[in-house]
N, C-alpha and C. Protein backbone atom coordinates (compact mmCIF):
# COMPACT_ATOMS: atom_id res chain seq x y z
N UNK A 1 56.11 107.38 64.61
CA UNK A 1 55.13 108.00 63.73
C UNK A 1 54.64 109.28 64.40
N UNK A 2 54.60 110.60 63.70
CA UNK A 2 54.47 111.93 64.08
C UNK A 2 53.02 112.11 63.88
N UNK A 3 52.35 111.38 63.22
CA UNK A 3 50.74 111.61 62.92
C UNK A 3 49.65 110.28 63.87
N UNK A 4 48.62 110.42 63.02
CA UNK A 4 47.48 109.78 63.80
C UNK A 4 47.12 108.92 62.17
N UNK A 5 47.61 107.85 62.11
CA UNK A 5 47.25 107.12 61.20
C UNK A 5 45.97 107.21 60.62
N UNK A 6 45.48 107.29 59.46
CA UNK A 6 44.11 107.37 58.84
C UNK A 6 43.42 105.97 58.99
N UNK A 7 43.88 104.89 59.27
CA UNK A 7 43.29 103.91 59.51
C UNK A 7 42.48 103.60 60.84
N UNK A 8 42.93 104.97 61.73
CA UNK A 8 42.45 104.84 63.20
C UNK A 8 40.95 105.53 62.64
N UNK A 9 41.09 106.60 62.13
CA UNK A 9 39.47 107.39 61.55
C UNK A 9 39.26 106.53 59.91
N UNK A 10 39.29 105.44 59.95
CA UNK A 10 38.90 104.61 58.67
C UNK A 10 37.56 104.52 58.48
N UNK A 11 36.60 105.15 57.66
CA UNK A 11 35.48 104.92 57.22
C UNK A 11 34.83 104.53 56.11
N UNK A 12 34.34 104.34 55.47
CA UNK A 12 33.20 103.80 54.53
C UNK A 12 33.30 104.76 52.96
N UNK A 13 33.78 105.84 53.55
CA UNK A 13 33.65 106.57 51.98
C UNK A 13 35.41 106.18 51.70
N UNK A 14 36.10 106.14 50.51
CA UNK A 14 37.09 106.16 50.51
C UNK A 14 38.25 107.83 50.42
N UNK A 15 37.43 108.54 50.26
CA UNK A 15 37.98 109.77 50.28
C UNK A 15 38.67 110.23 51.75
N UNK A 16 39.82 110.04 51.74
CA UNK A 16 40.75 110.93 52.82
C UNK A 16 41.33 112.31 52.48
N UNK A 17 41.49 113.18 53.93
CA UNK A 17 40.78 114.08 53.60
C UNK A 17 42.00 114.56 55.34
N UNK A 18 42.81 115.49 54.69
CA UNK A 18 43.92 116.02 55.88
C UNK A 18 43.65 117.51 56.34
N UNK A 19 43.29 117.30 57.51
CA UNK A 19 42.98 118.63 58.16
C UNK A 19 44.32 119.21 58.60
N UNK A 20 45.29 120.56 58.24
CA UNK A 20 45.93 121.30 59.01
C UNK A 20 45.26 122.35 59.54
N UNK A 21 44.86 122.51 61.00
CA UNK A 21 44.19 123.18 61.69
C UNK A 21 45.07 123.91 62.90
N UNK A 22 45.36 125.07 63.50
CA UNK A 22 46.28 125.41 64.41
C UNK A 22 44.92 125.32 65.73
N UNK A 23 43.97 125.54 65.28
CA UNK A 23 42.47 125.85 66.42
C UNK A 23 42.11 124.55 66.62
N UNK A 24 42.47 124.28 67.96
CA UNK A 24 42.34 122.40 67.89
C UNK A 24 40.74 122.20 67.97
N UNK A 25 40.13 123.01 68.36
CA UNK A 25 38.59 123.06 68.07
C UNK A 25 37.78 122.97 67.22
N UNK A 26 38.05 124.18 66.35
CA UNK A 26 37.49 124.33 65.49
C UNK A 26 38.16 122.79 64.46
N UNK A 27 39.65 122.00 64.83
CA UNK A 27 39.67 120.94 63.84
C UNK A 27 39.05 119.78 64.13
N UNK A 28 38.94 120.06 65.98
CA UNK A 28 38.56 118.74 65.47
C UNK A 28 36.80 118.50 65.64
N UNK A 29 35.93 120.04 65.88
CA UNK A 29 34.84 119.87 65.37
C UNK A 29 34.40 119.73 63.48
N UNK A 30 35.54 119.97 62.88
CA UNK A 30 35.56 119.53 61.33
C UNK A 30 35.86 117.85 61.06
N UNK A 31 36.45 117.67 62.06
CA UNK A 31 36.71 116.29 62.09
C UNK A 31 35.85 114.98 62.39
N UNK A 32 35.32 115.29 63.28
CA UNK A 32 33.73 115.04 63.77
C UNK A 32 33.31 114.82 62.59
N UNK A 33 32.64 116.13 62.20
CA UNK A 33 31.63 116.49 61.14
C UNK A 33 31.89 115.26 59.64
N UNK A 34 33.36 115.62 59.49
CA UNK A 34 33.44 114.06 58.34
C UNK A 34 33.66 113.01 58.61
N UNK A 35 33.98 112.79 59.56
CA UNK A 35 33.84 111.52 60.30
C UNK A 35 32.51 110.80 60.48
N UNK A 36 32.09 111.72 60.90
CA UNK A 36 30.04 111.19 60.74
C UNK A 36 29.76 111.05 60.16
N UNK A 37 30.17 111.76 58.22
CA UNK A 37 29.69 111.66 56.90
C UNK A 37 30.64 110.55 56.16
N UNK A 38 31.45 109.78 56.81
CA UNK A 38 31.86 108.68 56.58
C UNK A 38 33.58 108.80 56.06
N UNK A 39 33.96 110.21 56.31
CA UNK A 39 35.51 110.45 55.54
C UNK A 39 36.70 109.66 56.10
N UNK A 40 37.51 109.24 55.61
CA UNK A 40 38.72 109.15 56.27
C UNK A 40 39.70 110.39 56.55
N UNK A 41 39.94 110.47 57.71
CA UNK A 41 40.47 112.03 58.62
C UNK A 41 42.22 111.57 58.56
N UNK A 42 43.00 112.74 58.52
CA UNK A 42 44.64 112.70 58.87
C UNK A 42 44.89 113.76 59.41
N UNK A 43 45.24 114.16 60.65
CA UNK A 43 45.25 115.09 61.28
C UNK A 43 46.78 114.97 61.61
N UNK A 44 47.40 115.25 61.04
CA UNK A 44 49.39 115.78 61.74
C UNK A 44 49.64 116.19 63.34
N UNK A 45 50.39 115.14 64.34
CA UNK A 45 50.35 115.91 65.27
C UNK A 45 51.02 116.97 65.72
N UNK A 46 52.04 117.29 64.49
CA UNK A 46 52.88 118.74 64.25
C UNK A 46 52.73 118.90 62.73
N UNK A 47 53.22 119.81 62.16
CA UNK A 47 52.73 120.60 60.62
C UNK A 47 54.12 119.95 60.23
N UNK A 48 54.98 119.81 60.66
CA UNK A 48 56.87 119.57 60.42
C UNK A 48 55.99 118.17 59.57
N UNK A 49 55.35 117.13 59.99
CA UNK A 49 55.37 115.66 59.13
C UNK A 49 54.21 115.82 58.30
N UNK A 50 54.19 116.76 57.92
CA UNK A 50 53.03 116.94 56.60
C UNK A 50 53.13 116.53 55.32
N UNK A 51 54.26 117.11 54.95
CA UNK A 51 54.75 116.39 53.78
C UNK A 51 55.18 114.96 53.75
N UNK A 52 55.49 114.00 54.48
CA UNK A 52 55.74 112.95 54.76
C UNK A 52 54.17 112.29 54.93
N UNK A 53 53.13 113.13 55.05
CA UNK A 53 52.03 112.02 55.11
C UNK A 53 51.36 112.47 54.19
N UNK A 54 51.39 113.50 53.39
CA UNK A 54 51.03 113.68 52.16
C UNK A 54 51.40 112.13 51.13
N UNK A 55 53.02 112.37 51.44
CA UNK A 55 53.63 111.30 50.24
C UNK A 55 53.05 110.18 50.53
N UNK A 56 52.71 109.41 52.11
CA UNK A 56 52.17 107.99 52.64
C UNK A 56 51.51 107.92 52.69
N UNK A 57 50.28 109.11 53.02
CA UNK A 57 48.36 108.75 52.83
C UNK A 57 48.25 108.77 51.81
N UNK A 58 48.32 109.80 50.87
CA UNK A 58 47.98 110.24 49.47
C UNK A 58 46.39 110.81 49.96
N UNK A 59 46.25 111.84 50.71
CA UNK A 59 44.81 112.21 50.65
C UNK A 59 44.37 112.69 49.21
N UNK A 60 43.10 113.13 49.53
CA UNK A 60 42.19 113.16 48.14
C UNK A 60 41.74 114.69 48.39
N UNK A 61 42.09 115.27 49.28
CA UNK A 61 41.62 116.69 49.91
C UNK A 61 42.40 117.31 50.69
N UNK A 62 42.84 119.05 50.70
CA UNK A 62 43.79 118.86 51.94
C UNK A 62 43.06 120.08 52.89
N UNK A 63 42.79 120.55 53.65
CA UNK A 63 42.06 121.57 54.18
C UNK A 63 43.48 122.23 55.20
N UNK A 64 43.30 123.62 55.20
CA UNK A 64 44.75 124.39 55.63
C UNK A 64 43.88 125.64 55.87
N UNK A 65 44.67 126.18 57.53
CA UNK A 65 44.09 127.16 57.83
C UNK A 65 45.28 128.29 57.30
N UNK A 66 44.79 129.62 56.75
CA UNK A 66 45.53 130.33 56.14
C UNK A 66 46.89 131.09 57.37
N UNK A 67 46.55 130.74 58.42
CA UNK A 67 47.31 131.35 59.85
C UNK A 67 48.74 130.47 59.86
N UNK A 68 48.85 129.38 58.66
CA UNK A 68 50.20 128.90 59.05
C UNK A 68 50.92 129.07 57.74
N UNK A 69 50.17 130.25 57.17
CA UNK A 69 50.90 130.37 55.79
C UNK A 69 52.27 131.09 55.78
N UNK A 70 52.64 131.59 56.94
CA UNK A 70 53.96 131.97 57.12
C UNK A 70 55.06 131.41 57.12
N UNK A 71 54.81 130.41 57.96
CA UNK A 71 55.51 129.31 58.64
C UNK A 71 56.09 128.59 57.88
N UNK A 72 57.86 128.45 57.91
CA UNK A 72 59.04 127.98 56.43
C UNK A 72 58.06 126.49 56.20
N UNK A 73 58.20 125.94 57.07
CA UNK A 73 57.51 124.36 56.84
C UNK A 73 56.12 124.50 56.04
N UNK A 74 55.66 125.02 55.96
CA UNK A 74 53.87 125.10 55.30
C UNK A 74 54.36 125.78 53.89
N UNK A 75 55.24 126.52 53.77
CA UNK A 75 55.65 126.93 52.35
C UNK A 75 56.41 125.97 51.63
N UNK A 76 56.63 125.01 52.23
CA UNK A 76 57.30 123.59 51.24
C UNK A 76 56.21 122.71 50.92
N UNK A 77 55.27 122.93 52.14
CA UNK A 77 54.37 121.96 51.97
C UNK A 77 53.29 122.52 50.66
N UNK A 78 53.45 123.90 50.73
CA UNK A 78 52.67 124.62 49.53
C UNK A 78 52.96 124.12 48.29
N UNK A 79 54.73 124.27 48.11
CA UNK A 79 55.30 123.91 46.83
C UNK A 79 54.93 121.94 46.62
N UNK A 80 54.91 120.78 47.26
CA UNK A 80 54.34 120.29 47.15
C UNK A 80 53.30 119.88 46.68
N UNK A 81 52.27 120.75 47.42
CA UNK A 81 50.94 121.16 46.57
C UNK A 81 50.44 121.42 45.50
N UNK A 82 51.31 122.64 44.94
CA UNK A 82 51.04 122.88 44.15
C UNK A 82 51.97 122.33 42.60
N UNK A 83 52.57 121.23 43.17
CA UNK A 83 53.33 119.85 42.33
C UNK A 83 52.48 119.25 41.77
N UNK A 84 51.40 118.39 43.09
CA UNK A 84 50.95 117.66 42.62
C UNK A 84 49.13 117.73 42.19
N UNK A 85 48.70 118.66 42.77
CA UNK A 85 47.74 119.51 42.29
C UNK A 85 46.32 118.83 43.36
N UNK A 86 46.65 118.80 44.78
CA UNK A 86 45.98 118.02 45.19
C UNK A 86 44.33 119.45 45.29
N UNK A 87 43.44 118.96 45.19
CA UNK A 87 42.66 119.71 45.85
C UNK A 87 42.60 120.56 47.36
N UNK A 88 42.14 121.76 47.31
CA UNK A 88 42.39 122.69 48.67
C UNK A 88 41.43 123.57 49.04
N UNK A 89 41.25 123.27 50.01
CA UNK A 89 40.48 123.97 50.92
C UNK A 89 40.94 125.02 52.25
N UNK A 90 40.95 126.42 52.14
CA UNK A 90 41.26 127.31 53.03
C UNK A 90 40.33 127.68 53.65
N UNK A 91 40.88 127.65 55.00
CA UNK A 91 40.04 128.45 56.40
C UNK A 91 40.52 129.69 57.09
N UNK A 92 40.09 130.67 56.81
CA UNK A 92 40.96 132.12 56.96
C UNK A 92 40.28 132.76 57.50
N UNK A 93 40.33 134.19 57.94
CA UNK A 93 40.48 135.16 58.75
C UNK A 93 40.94 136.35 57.67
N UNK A 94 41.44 136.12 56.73
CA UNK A 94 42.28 137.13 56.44
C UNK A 94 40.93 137.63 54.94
N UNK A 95 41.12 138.56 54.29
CA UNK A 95 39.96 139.63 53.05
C UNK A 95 39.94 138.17 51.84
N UNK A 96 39.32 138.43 51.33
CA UNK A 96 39.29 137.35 50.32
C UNK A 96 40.76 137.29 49.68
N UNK A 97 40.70 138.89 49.11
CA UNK A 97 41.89 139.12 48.52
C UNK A 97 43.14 138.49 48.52
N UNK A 98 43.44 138.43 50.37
CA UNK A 98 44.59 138.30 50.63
C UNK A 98 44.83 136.62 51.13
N UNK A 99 43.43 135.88 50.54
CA UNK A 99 43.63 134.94 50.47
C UNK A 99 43.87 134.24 49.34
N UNK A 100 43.44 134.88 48.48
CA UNK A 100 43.43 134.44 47.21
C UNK A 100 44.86 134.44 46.19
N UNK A 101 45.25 135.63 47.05
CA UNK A 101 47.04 136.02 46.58
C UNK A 101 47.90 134.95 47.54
N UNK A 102 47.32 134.31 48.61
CA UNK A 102 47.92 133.05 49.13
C UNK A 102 47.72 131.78 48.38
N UNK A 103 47.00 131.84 47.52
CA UNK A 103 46.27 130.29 47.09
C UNK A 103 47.12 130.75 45.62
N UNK A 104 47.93 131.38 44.78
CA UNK A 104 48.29 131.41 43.51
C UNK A 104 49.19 129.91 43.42
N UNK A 105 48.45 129.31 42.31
CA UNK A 105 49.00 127.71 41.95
C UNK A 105 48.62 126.79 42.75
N UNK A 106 48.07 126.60 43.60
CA UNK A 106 46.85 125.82 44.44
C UNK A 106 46.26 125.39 43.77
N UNK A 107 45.60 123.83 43.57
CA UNK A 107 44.63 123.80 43.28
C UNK A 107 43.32 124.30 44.30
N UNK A 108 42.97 125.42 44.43
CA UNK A 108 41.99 125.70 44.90
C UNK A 108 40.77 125.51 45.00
N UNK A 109 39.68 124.90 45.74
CA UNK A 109 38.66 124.35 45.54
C UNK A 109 37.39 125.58 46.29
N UNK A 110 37.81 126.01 47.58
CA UNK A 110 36.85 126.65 48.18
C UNK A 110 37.98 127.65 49.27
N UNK A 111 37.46 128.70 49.62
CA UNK A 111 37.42 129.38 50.48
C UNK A 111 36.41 129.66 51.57
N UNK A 112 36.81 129.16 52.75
CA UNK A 112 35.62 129.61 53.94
C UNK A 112 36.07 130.49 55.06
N UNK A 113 35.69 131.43 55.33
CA UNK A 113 35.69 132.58 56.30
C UNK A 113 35.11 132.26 57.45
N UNK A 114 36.04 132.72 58.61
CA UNK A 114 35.84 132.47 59.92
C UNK A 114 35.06 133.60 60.21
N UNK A 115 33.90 132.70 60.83
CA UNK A 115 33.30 131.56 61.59
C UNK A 115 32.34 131.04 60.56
N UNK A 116 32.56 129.96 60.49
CA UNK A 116 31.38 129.25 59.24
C UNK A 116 30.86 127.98 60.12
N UNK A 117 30.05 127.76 59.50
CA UNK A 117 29.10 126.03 60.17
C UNK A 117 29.85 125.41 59.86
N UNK A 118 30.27 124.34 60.45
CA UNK A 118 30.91 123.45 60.41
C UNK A 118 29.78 122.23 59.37
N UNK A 119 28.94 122.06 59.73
CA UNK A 119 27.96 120.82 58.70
C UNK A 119 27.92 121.64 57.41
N UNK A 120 27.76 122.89 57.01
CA UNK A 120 27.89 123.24 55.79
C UNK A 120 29.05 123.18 54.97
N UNK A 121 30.02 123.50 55.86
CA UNK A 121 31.58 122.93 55.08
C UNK A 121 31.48 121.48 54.89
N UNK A 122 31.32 120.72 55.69
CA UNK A 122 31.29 118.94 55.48
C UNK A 122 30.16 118.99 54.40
N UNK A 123 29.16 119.90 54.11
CA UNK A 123 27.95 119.58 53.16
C UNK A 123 28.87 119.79 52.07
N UNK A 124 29.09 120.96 51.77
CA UNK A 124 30.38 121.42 50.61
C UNK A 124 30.85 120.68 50.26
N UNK A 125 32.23 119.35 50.58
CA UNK A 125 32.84 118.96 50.49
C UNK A 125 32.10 117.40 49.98
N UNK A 126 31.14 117.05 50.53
CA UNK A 126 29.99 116.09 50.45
C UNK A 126 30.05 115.94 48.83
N UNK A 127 29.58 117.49 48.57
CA UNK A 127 28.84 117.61 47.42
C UNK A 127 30.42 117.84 46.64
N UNK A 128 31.33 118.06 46.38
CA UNK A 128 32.28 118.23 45.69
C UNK A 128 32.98 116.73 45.70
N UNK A 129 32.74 115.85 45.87
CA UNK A 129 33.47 114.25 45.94
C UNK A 129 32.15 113.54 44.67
N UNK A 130 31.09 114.18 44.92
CA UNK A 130 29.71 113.57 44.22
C UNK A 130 30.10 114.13 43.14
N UNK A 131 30.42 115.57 42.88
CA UNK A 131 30.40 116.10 41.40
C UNK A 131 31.24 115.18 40.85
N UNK A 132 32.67 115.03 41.78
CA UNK A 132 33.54 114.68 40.91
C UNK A 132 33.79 113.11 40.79
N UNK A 133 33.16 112.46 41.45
CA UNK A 133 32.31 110.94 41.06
C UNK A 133 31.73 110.89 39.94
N UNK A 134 30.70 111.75 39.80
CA UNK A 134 29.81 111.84 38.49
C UNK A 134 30.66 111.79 37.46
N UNK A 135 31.36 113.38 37.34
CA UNK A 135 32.33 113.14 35.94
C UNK A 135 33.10 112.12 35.64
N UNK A 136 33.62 111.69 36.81
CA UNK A 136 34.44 110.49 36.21
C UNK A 136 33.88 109.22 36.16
N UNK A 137 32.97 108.47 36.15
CA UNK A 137 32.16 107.37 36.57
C UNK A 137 30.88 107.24 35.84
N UNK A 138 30.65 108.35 34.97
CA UNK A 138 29.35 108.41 34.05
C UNK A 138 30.05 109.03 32.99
């Protein structure tokens, strides 16, 4: 197994929730952060078995830093994506613009610009599982 099983970060909310992060810091202070707020975490220990734990976790979220949007492997994993329409979250560096011309057919959920709080992204995401509880559940 190329990953870190989601059952090792198994928590209380059922929403899993796959960090591709190249900044092992900055992932795994995001990781932390939902981990404390009760998420289930999948962190890849290479980007190559992404798609393979896409198909076996089935997360509910996928968070992707825009720095591996080059990379042949992350452009399959895009087309994937944008198959099955998972929700997405980008962490970039790069003008809005030229993120936004990265995200065409994404389901796109948010864009966050480096350097952001880390508890306000986990607040974000908090609050985007609640909206979409509500609609479907009331």
């Amino acid at each position: 197994m190329n990953y870190i099983p989601s059952y090792l970060y198994k928590m209380k909310n059922d929403k899993k929730i796959l960090i591709l992060e190249r900044d092992r810091l900055l992932g795994l202070d995001i990781q932390q952060q939902l981990i404390k707020n009760n998420f289930t975490v999948i962190r890849p220990l290479s980007i190559e078995n992404t798609a393979e734990i896409i198909s076996n976790e089935n997360p509910d979220l996928v968070i992707a830093d825009t720095d591996m949007n080059d990379e042949s492997v992350f452009k399959k994993i895009k087309k994937q994506l944008k198959k099955i329409q998972l929700p997405f979250i980008w962490i970039t560096s790069l003008t809005k613009e030229e993120a936004m011309k990265n995200s065409e057919g994404l389901n796109l959920i948010k864009i966050f610009f480096k350097p952001f709080n880390s508890k306000s992204f986990v607040a974000f995401i908090t609050n985007y599982f609640k909206k979409v509880n509500a609609f479907l559940y009331h």
